[in-house]
N, C-alpha and C. Protein backbone atom coordinates (compact mmCIF):
# COMPACT_ATOMS: atom_id res chain seq x y z
N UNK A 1 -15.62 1.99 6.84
CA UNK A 1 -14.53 1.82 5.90
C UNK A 1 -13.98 0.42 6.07
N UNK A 2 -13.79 -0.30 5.10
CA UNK A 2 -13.46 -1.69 4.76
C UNK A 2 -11.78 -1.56 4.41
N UNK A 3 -11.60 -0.63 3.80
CA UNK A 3 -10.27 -0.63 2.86
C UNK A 3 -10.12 -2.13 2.10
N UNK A 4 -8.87 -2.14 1.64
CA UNK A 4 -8.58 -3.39 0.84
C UNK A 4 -8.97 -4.46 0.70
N UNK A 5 -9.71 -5.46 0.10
CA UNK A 5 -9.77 -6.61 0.33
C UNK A 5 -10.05 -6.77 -1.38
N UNK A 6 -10.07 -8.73 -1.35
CA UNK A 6 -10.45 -9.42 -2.60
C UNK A 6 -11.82 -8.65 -2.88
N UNK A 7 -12.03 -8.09 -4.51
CA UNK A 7 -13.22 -8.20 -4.60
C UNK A 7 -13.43 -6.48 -4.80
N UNK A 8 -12.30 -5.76 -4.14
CA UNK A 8 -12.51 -4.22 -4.44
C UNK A 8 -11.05 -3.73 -5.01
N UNK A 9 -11.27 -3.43 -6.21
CA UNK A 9 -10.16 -2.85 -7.47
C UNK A 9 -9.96 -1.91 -6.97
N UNK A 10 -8.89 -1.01 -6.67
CA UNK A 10 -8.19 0.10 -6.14
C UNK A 10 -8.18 0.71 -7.75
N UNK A 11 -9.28 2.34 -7.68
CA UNK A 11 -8.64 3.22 -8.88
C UNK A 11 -8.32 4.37 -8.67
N UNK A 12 -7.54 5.14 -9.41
CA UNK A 12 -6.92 6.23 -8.68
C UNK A 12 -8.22 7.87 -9.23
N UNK A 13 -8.37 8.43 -7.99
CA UNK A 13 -9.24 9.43 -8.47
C UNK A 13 -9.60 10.36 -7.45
N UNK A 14 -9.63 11.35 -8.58
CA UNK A 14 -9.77 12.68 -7.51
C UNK A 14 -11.35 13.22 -6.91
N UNK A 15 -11.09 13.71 -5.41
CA UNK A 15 -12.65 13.68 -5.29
C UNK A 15 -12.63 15.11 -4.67
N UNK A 16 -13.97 15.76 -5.28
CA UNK A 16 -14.04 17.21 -4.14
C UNK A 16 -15.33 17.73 -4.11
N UNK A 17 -15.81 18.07 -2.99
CA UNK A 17 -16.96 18.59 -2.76
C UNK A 17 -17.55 19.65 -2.87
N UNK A 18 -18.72 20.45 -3.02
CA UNK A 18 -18.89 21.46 -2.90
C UNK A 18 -20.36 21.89 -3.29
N UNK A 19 -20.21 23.22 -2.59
CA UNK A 19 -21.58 24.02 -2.41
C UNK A 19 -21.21 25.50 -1.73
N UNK A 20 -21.39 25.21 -0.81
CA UNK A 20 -21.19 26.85 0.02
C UNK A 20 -19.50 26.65 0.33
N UNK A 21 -18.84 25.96 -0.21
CA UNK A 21 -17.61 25.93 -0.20
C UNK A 21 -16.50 24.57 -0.72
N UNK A 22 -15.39 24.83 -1.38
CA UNK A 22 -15.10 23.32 -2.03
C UNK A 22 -14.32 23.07 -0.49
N UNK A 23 -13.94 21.76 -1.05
CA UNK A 23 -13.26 20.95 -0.51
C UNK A 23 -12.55 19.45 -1.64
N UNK A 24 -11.65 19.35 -1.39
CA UNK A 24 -10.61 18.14 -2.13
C UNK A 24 -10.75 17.21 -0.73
N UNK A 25 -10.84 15.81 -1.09
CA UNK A 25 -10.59 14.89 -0.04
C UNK A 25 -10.08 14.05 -0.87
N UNK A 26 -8.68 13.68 0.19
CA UNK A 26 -7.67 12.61 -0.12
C UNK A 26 -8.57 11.12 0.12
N UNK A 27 -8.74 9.82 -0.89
CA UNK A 27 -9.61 8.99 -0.72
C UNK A 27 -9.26 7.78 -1.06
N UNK A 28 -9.31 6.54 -0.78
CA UNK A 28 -9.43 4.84 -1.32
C UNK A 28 -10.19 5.15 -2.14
N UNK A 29 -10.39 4.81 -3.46
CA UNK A 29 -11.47 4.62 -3.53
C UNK A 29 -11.59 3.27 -4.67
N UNK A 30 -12.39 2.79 -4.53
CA UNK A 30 -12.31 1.28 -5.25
C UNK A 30 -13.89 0.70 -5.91
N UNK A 31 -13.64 0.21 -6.90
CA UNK A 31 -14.66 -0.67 -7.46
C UNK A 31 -14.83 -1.78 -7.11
N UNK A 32 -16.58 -1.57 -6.37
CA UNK A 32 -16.03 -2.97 -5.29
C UNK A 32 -17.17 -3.96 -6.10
N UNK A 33 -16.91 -4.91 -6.71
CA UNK A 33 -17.54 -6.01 -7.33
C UNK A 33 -18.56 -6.81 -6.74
N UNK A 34 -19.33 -7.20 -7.23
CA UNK A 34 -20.40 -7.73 -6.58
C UNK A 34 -20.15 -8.90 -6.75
N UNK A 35 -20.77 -9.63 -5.25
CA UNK A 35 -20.12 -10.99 -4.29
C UNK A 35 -18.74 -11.23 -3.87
N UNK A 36 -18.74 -10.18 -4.00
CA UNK A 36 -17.23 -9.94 -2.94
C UNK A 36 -17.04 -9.01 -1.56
N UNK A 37 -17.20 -9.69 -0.44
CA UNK A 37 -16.90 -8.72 0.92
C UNK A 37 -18.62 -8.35 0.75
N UNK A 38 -19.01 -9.46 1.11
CA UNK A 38 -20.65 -8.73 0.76
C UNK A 38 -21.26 -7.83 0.09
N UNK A 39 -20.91 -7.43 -0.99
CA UNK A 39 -21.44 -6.48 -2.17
C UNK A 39 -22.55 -7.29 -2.59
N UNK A 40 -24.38 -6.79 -3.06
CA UNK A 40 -25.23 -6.94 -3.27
C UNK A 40 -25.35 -6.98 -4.99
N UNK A 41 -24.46 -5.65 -5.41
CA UNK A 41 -24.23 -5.15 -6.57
C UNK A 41 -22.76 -4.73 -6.47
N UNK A 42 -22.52 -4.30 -7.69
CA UNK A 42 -20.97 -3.77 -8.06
C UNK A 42 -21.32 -2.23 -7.68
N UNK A 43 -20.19 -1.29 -7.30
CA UNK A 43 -20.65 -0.29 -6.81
C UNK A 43 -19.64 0.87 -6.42
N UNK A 44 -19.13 2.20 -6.25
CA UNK A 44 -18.37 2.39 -6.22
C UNK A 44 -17.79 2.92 -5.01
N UNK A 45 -16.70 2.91 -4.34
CA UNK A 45 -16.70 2.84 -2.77
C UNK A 45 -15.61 3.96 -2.47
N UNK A 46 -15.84 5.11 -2.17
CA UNK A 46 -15.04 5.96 -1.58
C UNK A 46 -14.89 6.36 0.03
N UNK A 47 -13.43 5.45 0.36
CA UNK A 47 -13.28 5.95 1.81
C UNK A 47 -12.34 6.57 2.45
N UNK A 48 -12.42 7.17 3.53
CA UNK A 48 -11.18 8.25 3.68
C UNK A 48 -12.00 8.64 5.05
N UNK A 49 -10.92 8.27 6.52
CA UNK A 49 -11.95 9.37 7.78
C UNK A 49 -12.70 10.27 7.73
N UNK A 50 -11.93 11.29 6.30
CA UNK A 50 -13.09 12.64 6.74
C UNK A 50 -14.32 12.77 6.26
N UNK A 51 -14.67 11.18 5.22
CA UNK A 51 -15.94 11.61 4.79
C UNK A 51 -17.33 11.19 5.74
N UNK A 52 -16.94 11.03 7.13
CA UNK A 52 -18.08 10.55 8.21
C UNK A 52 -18.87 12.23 8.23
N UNK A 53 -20.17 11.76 7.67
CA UNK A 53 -20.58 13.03 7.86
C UNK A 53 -21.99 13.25 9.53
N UNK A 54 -22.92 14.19 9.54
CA UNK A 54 -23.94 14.61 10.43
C UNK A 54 -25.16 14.66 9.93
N UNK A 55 -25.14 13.55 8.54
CA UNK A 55 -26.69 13.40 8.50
C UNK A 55 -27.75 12.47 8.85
N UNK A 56 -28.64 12.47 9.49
CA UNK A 56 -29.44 11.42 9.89
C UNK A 56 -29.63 10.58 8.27
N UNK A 57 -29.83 10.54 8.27
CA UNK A 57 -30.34 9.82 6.62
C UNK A 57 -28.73 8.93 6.17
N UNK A 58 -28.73 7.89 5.92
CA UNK A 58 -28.20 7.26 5.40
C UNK A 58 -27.73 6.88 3.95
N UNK A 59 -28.63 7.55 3.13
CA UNK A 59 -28.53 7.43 1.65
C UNK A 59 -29.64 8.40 0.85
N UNK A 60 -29.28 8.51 -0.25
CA UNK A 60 -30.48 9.70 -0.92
C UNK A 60 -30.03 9.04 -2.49
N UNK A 61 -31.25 9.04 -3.09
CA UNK A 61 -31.42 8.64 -4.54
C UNK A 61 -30.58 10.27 -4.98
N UNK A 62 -29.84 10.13 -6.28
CA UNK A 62 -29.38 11.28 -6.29
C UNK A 62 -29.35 10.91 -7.90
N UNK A 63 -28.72 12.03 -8.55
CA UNK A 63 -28.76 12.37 -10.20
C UNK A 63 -27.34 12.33 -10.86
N UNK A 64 -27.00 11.47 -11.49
CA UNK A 64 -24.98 11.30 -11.70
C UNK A 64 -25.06 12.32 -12.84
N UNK A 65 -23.88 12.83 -13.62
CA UNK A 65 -23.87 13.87 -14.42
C UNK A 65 -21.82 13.36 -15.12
N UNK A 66 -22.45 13.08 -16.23
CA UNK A 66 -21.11 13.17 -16.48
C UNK A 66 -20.37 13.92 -17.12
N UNK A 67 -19.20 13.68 -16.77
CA UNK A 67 -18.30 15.28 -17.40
C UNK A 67 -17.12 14.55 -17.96
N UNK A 68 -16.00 15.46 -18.54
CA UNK A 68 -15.02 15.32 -19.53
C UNK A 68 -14.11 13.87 -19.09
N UNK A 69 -13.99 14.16 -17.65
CA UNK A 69 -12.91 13.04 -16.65
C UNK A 69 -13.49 12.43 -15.95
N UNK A 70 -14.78 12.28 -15.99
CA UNK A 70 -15.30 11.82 -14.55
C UNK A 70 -17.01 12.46 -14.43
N UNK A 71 -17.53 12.12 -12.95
CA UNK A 71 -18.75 12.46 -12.98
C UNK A 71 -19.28 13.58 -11.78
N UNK A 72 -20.58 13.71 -11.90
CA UNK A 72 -20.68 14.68 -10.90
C UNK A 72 -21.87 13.99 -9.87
N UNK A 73 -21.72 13.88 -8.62
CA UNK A 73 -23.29 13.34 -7.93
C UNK A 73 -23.98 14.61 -7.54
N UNK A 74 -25.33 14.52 -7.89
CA UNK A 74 -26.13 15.93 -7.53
C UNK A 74 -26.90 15.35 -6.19
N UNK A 75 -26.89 16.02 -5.07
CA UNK A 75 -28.23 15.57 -4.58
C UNK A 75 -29.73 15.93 -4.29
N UNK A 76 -30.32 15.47 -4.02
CA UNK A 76 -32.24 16.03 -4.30
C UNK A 76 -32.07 17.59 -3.98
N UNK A 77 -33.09 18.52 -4.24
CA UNK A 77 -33.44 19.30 -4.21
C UNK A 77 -32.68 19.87 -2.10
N UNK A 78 -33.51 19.37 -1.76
CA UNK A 78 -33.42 19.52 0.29
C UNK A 78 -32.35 19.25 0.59
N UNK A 79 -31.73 18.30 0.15
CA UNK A 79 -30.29 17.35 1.09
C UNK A 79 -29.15 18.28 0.59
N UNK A 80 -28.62 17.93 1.53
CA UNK A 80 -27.03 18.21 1.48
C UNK A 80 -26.01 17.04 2.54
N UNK A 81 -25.12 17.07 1.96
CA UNK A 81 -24.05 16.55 3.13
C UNK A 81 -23.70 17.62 4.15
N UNK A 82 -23.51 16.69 5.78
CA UNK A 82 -23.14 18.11 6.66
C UNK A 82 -22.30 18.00 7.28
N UNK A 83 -21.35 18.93 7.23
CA UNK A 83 -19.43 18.32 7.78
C UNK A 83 -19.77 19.56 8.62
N UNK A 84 -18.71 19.44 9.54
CA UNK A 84 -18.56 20.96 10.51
C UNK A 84 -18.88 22.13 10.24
N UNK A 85 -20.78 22.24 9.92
CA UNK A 85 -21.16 23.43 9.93
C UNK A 85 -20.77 23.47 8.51
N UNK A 86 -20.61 22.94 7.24
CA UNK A 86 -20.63 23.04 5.95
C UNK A 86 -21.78 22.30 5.00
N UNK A 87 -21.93 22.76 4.21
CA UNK A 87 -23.40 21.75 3.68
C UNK A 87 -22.77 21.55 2.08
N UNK A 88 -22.42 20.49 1.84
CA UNK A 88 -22.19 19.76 0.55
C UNK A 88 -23.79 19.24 -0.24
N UNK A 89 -23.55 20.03 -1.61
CA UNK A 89 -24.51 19.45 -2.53
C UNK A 89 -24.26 18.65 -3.33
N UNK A 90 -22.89 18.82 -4.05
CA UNK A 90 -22.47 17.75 -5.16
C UNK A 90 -20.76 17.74 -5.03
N UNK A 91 -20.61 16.10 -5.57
CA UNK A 91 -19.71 15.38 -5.53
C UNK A 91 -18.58 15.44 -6.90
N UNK A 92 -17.47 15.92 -6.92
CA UNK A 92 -17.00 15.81 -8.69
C UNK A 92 -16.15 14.48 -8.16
N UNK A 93 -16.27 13.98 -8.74
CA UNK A 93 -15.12 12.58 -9.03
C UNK A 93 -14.42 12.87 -10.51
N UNK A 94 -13.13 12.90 -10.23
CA UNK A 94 -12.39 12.31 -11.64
C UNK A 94 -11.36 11.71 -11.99
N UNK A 95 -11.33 11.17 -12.84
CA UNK A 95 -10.38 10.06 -13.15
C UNK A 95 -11.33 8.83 -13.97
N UNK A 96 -12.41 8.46 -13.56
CA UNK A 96 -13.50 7.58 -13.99
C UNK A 96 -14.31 8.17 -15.13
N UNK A 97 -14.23 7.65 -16.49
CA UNK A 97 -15.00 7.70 -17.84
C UNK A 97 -16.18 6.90 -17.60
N UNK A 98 -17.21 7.03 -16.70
CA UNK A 98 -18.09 5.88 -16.84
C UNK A 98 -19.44 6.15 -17.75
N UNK A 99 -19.51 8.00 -17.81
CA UNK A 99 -20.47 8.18 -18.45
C UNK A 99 -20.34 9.38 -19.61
N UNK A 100 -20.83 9.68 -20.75
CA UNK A 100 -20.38 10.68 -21.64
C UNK A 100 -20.82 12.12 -21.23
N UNK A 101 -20.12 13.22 -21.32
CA UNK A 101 -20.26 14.44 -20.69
C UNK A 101 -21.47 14.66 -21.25
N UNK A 102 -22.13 15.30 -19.96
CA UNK A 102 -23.52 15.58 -19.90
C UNK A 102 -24.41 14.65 -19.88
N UNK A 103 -24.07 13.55 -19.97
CA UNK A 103 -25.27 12.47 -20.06
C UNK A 103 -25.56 11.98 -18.36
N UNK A 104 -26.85 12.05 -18.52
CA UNK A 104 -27.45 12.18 -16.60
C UNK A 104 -28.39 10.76 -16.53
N UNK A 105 -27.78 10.11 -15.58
CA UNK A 105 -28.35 9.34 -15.00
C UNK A 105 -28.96 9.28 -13.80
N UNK A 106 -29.78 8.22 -12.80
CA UNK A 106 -29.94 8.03 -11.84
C UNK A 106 -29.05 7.05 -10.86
N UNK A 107 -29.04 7.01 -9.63
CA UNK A 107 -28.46 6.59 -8.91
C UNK A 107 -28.80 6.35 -7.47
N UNK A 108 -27.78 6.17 -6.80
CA UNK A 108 -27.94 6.12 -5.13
C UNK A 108 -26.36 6.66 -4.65
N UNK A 109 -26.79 7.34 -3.64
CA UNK A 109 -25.28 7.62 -2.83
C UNK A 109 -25.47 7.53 -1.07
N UNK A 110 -24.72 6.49 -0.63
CA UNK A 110 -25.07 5.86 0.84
C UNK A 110 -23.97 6.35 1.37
N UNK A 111 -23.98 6.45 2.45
CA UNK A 111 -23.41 7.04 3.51
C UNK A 111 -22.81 5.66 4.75
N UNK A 112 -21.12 5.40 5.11
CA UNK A 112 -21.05 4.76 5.97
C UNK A 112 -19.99 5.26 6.89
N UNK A 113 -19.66 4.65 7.70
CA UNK A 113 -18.46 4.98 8.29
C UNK A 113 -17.13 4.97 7.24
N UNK A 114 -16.51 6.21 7.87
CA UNK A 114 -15.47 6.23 7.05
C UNK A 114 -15.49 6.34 5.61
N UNK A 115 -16.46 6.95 4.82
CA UNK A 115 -16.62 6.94 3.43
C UNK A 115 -18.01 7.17 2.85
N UNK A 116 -18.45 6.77 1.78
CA UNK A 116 -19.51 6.75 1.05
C UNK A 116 -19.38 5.65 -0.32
N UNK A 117 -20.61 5.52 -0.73
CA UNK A 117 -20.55 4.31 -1.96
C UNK A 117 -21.79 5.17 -2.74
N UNK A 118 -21.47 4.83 -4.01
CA UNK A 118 -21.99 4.95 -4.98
C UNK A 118 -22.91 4.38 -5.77
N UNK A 119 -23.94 3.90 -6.14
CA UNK A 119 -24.77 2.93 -6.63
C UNK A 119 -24.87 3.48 -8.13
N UNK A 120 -25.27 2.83 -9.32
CA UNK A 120 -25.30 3.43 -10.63
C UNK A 120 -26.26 2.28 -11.05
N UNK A 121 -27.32 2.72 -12.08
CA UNK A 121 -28.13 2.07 -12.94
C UNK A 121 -27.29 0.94 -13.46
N UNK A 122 -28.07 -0.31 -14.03
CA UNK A 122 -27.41 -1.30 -14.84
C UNK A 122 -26.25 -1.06 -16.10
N UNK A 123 -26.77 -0.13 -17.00
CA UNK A 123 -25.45 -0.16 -17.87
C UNK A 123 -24.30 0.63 -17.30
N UNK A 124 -24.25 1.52 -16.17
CA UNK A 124 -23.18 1.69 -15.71
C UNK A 124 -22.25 1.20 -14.40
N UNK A 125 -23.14 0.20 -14.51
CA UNK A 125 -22.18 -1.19 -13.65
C UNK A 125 -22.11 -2.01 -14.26
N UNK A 126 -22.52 -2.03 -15.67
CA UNK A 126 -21.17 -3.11 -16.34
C UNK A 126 -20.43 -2.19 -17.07
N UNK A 127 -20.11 -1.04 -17.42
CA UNK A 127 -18.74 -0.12 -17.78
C UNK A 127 -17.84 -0.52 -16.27
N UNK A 128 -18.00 0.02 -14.82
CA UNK A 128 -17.65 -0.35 -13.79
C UNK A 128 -16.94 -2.12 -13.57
N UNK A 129 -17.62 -2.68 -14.29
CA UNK A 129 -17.40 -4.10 -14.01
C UNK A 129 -16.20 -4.71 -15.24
N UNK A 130 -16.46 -3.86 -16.77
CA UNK A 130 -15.60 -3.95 -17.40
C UNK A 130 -14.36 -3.48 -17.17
N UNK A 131 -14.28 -2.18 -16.71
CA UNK A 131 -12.77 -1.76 -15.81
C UNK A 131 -12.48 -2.13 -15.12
N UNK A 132 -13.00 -3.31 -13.59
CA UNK A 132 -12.34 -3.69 -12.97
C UNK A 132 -12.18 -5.39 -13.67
N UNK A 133 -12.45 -5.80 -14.61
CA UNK A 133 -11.93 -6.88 -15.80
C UNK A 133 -10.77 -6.51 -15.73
N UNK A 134 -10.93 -5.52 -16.53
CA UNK A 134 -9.56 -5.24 -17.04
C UNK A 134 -7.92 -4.90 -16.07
N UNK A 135 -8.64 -4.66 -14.89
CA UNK A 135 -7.53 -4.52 -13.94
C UNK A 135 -7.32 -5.61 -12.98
N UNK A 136 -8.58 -6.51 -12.44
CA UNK A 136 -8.54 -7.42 -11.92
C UNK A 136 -8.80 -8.54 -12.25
N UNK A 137 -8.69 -9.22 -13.83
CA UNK A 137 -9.30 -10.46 -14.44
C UNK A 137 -9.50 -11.78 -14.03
N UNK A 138 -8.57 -11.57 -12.79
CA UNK A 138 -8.64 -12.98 -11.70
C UNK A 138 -10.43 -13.00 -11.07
N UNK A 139 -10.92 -11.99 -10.76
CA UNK A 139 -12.08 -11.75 -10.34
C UNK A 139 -12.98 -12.43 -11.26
N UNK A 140 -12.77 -12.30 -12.01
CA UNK A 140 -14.29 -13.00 -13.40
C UNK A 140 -13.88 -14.38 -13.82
N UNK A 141 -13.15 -15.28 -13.56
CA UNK A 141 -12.90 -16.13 -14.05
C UNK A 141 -14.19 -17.25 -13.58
N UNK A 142 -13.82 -18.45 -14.32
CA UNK A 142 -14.53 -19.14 -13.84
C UNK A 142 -15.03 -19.56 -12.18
N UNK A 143 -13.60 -20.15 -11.80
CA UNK A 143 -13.89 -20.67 -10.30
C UNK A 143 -14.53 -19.39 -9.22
N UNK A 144 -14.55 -17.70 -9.71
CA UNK A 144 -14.79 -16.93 -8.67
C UNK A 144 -16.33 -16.46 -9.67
N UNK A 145 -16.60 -16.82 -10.71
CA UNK A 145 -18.35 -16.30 -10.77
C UNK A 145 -19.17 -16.94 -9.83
N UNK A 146 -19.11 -18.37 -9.38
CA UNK A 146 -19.91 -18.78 -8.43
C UNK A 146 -20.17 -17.81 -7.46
N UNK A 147 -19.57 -16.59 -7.17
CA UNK A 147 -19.72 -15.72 -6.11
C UNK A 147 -21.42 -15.20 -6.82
N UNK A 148 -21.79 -14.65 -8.12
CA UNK A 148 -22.33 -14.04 -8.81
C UNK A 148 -23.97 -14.45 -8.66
């Protein structure tokens, strides 16, 4: 977990897990822009202590799903997330319009300390990149694309 810095837009959104049982987790979570704080790509960054999970694996290509408020992360067929003896399959996020309900994309969902990040295909990192425009416009200006 990084928390705050230049370069990651703070948005407000609800996150909860579930499979063999829900869970709500209280979360940062931020649009963190690419070339900022070492971002490769723009991407979406949810952190909060409790999301350190017990899986060897670090990341899994996974399937986004969008819904009315927000989206859903599915993961492969085998995986799950593993918290104290709980096994998480999918992720609801809401608050974020990034994709039209029901429309399924591909993705990535990585695993770090203190959190998880989100990866999304090209046209939905520039919806991502247009909302944090719009909230952070100091970010896109001229003197800070050289980051790009």
């Amino acid at each position: 977990m990084t928390g705050p810095c230049k370069g990651k837009v703070p948005v407000n959104l609800s996150v909860e897990l579930y499979n063999d049982r829900t869970w709500n987790v209280q979360v940062n979570a931020y649009i963190h822009v690419k070339g900022y704080a070492e971002a490769r790509v723009t991407h979406l960054d949810l952190e909060s202590p409790e999301l350190n999970f017990e899986n060897d694996k670090q990341g899994f290509g996974v399937i986004i799903v969008g819904r009315e408020n927000g989206f859903v992360v599915v993961l492969p067929k085998s995986e799950f997330l593993v918290k104290a003896g709980h096994k998480y399959k999918k992720i609801r996020v809401s608050g974020l319009k990034i994709l039209e309900n029901k429309e399924r994309v591909g993705g990535h969902l990585g695993l770090k300390v203190d959190g998880i990040f989100i990866g999304f295909k090209k046209k939905i990192v520039e919806k991502l990149e247009e909302i944090a425009r719009k909230l952070e416009p100091d970010l896109f200006t001229e003197s800070t694309l050289e980051y790009f």
